[in-house]
PDB file of N, CA and C in Angstrom:
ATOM      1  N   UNK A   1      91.554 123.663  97.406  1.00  0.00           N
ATOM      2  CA  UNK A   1      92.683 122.748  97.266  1.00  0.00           C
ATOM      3  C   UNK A   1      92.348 121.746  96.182  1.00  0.00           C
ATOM      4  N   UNK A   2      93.361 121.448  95.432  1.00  0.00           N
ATOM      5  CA  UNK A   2      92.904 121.000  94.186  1.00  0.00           C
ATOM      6  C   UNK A   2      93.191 119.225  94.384  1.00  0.00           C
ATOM      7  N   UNK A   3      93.310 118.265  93.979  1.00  0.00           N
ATOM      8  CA  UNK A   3      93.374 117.084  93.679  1.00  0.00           C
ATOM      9  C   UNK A   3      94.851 116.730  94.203  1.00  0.00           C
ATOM     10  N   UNK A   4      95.695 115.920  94.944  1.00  0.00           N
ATOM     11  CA  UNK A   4      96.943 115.855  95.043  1.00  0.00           C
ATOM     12  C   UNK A   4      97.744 116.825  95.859  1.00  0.00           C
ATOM     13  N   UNK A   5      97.263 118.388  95.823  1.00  0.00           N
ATOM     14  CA  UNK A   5      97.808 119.208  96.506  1.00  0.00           C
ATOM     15  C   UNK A   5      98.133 118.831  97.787  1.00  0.00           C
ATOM     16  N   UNK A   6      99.266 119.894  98.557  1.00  0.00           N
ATOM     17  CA  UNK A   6      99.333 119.712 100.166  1.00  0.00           C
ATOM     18  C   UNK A   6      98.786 120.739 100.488  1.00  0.00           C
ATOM     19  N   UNK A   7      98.129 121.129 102.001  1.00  0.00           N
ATOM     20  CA  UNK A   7      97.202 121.715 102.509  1.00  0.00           C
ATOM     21  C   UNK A   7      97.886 122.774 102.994  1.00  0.00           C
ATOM     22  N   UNK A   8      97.679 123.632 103.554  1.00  0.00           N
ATOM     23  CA  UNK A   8      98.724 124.060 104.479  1.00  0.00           C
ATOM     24  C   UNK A   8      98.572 124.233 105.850  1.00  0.00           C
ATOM     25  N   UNK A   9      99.500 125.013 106.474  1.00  0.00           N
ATOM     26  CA  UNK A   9      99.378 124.232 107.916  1.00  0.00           C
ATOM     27  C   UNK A   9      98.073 124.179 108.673  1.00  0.00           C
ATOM     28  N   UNK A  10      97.292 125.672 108.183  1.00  0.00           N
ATOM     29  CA  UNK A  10      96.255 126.044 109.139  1.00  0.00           C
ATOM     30  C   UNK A  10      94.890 125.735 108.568  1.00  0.00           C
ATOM     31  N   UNK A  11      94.889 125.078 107.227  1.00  0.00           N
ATOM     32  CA  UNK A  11      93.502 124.417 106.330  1.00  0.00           C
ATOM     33  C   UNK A  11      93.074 123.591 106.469  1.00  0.00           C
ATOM     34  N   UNK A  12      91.938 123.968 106.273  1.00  0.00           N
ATOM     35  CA  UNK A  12      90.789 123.571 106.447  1.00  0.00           C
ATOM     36  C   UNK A  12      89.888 123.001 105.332  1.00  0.00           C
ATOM     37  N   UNK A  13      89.083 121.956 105.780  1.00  0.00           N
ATOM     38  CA  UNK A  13      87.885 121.349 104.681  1.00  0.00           C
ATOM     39  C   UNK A  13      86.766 122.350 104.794  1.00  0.00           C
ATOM     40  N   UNK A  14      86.392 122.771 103.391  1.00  0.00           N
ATOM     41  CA  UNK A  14      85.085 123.824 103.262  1.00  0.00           C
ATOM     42  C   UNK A  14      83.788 123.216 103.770  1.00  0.00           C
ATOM     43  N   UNK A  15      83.858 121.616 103.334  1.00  0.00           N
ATOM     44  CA  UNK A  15      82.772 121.218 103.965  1.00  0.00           C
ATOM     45  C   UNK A  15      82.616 121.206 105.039  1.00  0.00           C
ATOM     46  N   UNK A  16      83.559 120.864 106.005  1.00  0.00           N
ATOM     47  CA  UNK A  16      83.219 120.154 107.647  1.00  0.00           C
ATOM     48  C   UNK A  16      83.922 120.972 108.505  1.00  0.00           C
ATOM     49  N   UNK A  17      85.157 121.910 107.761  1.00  0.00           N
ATOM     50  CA  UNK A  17      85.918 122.750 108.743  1.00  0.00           C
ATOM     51  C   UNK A  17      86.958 121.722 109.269  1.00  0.00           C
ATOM     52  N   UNK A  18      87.154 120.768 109.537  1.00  0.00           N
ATOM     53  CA  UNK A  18      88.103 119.939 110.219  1.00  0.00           C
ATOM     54  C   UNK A  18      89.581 120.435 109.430  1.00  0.00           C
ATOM     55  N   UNK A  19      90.270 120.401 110.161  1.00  0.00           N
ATOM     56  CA  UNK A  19      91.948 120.531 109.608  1.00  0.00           C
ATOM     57  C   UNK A  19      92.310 119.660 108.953  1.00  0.00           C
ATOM     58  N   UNK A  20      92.579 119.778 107.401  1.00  0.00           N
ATOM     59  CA  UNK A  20      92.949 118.965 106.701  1.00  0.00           C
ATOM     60  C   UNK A  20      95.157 118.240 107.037  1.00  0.00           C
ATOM     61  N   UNK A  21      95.668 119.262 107.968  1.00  0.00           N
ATOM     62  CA  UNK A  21      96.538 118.954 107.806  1.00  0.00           C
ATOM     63  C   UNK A  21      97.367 117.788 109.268  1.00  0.00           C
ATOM     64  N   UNK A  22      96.575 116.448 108.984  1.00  0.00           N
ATOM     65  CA  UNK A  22      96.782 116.243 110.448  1.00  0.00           C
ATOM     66  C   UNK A  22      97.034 114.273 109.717  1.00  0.00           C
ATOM     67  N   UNK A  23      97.259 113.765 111.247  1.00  0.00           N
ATOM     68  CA  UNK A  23      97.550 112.414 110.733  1.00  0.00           C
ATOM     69  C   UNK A  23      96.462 111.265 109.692  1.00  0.00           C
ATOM     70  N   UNK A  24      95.276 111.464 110.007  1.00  0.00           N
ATOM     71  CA  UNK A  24      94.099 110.767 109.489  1.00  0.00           C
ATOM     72  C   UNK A  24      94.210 110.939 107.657  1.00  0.00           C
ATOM     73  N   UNK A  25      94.816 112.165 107.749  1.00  0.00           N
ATOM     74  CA  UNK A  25      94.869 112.458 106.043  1.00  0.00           C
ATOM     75  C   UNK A  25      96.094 112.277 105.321  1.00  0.00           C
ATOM     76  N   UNK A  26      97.066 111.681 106.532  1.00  0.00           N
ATOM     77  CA  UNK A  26      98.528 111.619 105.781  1.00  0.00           C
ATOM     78  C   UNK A  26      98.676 110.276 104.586  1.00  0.00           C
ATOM     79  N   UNK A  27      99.725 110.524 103.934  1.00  0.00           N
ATOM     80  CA  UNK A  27      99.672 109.121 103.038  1.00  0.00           C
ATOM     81  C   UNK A  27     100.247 108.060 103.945  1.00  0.00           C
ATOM     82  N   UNK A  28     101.193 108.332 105.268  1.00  0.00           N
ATOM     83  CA  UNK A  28     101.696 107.560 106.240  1.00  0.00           C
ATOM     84  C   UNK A  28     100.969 106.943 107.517  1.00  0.00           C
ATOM     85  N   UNK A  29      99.985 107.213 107.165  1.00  0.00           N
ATOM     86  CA  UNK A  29      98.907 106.859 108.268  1.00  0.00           C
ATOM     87  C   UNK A  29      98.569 105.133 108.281  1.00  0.00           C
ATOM     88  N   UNK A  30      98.782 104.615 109.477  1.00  0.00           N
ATOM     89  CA  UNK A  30      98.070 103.025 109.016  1.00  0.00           C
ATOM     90  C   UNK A  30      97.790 102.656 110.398  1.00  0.00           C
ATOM     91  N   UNK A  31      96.182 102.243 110.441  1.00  0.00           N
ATOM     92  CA  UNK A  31      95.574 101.691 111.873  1.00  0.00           C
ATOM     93  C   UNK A  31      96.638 100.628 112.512  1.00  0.00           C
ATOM     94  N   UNK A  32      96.797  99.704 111.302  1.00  0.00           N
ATOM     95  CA  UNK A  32      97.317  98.513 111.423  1.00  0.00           C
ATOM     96  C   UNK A  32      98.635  98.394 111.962  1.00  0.00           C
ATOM     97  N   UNK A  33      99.602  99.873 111.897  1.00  0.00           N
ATOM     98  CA  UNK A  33     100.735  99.310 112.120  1.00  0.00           C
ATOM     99  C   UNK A  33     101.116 100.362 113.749  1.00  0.00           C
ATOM    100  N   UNK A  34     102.197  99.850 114.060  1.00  0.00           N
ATOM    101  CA  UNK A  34     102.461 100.694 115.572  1.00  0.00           C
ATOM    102  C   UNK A  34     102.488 102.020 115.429  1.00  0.00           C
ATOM    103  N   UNK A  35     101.968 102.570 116.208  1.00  0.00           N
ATOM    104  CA  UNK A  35     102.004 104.383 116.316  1.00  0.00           C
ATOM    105  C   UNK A  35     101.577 104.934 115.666  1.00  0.00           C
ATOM    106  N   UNK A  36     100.540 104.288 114.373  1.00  0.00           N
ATOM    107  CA  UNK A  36      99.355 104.132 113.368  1.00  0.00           C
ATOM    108  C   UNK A  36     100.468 105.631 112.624  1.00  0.00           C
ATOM    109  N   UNK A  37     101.832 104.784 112.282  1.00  0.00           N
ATOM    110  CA  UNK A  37     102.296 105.526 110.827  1.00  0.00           C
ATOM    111  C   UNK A  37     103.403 104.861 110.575  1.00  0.00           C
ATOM    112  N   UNK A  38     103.568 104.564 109.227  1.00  0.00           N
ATOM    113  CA  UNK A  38     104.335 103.746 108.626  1.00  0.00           C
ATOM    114  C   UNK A  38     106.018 104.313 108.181  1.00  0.00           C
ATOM    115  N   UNK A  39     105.972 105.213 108.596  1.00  0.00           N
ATOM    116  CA  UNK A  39     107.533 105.645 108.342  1.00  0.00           C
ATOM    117  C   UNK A  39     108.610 105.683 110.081  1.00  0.00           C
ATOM    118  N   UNK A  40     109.498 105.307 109.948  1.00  0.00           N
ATOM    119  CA  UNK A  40     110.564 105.124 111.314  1.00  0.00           C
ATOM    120  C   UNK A  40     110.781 106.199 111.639  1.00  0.00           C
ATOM    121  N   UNK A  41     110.838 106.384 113.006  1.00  0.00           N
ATOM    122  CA  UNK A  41     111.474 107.420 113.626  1.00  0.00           C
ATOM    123  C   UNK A  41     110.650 108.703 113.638  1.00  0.00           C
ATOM    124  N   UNK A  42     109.472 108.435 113.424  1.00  0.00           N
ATOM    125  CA  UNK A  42     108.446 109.820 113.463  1.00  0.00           C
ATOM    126  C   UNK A  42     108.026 109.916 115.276  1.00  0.00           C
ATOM    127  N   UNK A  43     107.789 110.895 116.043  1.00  0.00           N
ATOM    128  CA  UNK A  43     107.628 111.801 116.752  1.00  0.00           C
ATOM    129  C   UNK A  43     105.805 110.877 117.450  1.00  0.00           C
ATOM    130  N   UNK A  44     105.500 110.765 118.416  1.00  0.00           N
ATOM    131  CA  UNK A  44     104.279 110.512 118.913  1.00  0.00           C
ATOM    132  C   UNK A  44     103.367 111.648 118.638  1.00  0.00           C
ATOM    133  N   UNK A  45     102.110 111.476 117.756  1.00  0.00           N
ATOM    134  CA  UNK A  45     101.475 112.442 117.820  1.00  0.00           C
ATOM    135  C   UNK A  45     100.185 112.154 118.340  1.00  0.00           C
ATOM    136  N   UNK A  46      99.957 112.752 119.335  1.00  0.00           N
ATOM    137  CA  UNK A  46      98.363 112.297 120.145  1.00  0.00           C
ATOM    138  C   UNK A  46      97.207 112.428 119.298  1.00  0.00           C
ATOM    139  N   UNK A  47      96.328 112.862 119.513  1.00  0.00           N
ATOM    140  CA  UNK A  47      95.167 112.813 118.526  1.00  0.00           C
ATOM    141  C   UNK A  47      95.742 112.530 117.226  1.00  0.00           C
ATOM    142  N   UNK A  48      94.915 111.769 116.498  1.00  0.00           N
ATOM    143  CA  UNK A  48      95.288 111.933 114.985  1.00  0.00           C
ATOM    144  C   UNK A  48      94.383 112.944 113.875  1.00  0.00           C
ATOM    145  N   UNK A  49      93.378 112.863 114.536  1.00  0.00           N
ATOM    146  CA  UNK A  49      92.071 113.984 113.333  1.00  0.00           C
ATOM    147  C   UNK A  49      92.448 115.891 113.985  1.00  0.00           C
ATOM    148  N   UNK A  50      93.970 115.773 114.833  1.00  0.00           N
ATOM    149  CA  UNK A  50      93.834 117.443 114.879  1.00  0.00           C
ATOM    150  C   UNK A  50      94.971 118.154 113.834  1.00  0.00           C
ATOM    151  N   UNK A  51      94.875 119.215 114.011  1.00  0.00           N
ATOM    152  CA  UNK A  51      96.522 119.545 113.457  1.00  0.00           C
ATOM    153  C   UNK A  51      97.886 119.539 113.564  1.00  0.00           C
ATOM    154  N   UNK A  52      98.678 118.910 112.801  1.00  0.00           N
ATOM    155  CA  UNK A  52      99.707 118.820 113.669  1.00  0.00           C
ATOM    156  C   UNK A  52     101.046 119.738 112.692  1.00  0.00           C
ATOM    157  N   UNK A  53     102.183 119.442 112.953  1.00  0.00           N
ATOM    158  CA  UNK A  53     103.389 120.085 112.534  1.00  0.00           C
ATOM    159  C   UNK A  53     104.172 118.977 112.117  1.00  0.00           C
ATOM    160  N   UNK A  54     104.115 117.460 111.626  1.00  0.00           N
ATOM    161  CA  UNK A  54     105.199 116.864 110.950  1.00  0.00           C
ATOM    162  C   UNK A  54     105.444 117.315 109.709  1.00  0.00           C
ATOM    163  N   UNK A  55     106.950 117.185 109.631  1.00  0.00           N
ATOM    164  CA  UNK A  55     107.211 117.566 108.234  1.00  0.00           C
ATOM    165  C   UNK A  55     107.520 116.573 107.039  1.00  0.00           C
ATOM    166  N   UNK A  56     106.785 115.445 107.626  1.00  0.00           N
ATOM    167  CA  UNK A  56     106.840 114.461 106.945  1.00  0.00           C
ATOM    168  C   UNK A  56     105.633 114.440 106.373  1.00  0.00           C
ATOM    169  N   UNK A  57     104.876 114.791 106.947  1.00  0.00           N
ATOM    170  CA  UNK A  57     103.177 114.712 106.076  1.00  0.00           C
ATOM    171  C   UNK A  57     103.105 114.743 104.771  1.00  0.00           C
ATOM    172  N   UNK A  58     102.444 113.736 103.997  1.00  0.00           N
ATOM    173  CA  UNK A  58     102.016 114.000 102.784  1.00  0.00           C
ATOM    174  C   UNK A  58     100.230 113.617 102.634  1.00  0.00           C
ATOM    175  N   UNK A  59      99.529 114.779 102.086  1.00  0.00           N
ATOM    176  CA  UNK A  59      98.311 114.116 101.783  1.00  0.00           C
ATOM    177  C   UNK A  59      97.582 113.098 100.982  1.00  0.00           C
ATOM    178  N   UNK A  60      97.179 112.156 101.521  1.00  0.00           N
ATOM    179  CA  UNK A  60      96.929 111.070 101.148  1.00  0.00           C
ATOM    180  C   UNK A  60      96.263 110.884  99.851  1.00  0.00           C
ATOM    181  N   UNK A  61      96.471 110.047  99.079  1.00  0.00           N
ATOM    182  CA  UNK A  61      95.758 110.212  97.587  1.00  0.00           C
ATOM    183  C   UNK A  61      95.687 108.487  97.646  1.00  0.00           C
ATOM    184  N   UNK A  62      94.233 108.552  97.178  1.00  0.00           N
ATOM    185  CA  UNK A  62      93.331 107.288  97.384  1.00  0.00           C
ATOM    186  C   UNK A  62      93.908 106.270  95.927  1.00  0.00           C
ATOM    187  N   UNK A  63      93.889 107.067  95.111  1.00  0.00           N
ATOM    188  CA  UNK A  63      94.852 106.039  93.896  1.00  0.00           C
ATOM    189  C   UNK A  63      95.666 105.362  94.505  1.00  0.00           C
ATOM    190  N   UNK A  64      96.712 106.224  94.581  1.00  0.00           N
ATOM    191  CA  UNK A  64      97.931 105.789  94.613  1.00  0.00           C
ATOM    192  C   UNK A  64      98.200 104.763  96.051  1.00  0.00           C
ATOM    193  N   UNK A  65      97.103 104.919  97.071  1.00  0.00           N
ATOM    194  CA  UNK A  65      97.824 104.161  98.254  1.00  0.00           C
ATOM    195  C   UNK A  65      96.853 102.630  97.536  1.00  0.00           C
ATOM    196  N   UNK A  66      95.773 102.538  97.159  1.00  0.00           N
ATOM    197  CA  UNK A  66      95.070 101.184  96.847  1.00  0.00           C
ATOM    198  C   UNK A  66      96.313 100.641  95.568  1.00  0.00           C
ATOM    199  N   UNK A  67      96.891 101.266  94.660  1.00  0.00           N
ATOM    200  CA  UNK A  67      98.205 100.624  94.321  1.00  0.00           C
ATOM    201  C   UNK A  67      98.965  99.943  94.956  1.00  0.00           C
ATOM    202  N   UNK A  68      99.532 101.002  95.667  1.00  0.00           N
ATOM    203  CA  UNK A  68     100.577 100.222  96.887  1.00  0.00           C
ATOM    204  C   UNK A  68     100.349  99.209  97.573  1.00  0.00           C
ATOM    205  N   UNK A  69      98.857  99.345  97.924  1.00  0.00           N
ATOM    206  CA  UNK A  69      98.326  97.677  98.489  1.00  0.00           C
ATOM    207  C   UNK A  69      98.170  96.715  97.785  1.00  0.00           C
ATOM    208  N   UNK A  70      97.648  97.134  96.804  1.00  0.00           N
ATOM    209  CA  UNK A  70      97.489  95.930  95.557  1.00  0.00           C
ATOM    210  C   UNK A  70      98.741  95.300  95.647  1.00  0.00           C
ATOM    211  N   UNK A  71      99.953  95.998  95.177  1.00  0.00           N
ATOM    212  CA  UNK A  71     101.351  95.387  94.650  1.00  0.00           C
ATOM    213  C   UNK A  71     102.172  94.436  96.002  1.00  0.00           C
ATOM    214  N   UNK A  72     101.399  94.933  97.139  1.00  0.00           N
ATOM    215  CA  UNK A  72     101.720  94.679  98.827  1.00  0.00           C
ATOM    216  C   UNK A  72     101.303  93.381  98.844  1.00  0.00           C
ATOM    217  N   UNK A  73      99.974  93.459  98.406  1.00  0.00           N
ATOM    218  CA  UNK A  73      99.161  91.693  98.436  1.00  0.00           C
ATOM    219  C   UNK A  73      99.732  91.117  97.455  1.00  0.00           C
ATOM    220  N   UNK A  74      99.736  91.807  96.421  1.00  0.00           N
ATOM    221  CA  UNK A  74     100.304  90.376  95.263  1.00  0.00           C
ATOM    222  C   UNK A  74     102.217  90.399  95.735  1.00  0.00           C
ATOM    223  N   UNK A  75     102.813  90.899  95.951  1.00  0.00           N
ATOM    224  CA  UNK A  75     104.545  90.511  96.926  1.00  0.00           C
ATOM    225  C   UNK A  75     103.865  89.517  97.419  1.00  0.00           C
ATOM    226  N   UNK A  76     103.379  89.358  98.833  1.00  0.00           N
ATOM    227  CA  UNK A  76     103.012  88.680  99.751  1.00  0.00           C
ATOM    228  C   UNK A  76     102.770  87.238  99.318  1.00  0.00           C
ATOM    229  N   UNK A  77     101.177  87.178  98.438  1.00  0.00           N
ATOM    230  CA  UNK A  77     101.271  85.968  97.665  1.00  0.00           C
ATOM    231  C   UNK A  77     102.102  85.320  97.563  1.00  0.00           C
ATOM    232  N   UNK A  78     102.948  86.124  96.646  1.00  0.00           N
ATOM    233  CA  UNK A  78     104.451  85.632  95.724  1.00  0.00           C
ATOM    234  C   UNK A  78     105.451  84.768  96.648  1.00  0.00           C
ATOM    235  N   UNK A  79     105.418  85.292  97.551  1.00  0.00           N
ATOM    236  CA  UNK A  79     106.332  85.081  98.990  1.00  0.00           C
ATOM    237  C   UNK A  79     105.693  83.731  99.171  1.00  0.00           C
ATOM    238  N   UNK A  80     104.610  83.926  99.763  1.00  0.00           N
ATOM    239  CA  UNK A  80     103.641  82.815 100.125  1.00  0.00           C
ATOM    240  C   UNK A  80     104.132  81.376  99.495  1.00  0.00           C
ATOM    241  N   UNK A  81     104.129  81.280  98.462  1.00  0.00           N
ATOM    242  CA  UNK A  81     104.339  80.257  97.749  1.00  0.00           C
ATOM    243  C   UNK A  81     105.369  79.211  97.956  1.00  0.00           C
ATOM    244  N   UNK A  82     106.368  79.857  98.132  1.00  0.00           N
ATOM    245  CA  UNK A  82     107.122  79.688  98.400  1.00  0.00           C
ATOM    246  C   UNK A  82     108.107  78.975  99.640  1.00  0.00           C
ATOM    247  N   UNK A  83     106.915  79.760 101.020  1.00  0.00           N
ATOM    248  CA  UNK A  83     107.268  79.473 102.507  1.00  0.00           C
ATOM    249  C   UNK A  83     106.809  78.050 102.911  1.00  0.00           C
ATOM    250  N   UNK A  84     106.825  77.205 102.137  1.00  0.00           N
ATOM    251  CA  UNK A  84     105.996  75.904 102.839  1.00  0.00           C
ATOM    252  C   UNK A  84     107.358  75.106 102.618  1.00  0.00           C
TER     253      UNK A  84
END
């Protein structure tokens, strides 16, 4: 699996064998928020490191989500300033 790709349903990491296609690896995944995934209306999925079947899954790409936070903290700031 190359850089960016999606996995497919039944893949696997060469190194460790674990199922790449499950919540821990989604780009929607977040400890922090309720039901540890950031999109509405998604489905309870018990374990998060097994395989699952959303069809919302996208695999997570480490660029692009430390962007999204970056631009998340500096909004926030911005906001900040403001609220007093």
């Amino acid at each position: 699996m190359g850089y960016g790709a999606q996995p497919r349903l039944r893949e696997v990491c060469e190194g460790c064998g674990k199922t790449l296609h499950c919540c821990k690896n989604c780009h929607h995944f977040d400890h922090a928020v309720s039901r540890e995934c950031t999109l509405d209306g998604t489905e309870w999925i018990g374990p998060r490191d097994v395989q699952n079947y959303c069809e919302d899954f996208a695999m997570t790409d480490s660029v692009r989500k430390a962007a999204e936070e970056k631009v998340s903290r500096a909004q926030s700031a911005f906001h900040s300033l403001w609220e007093k």
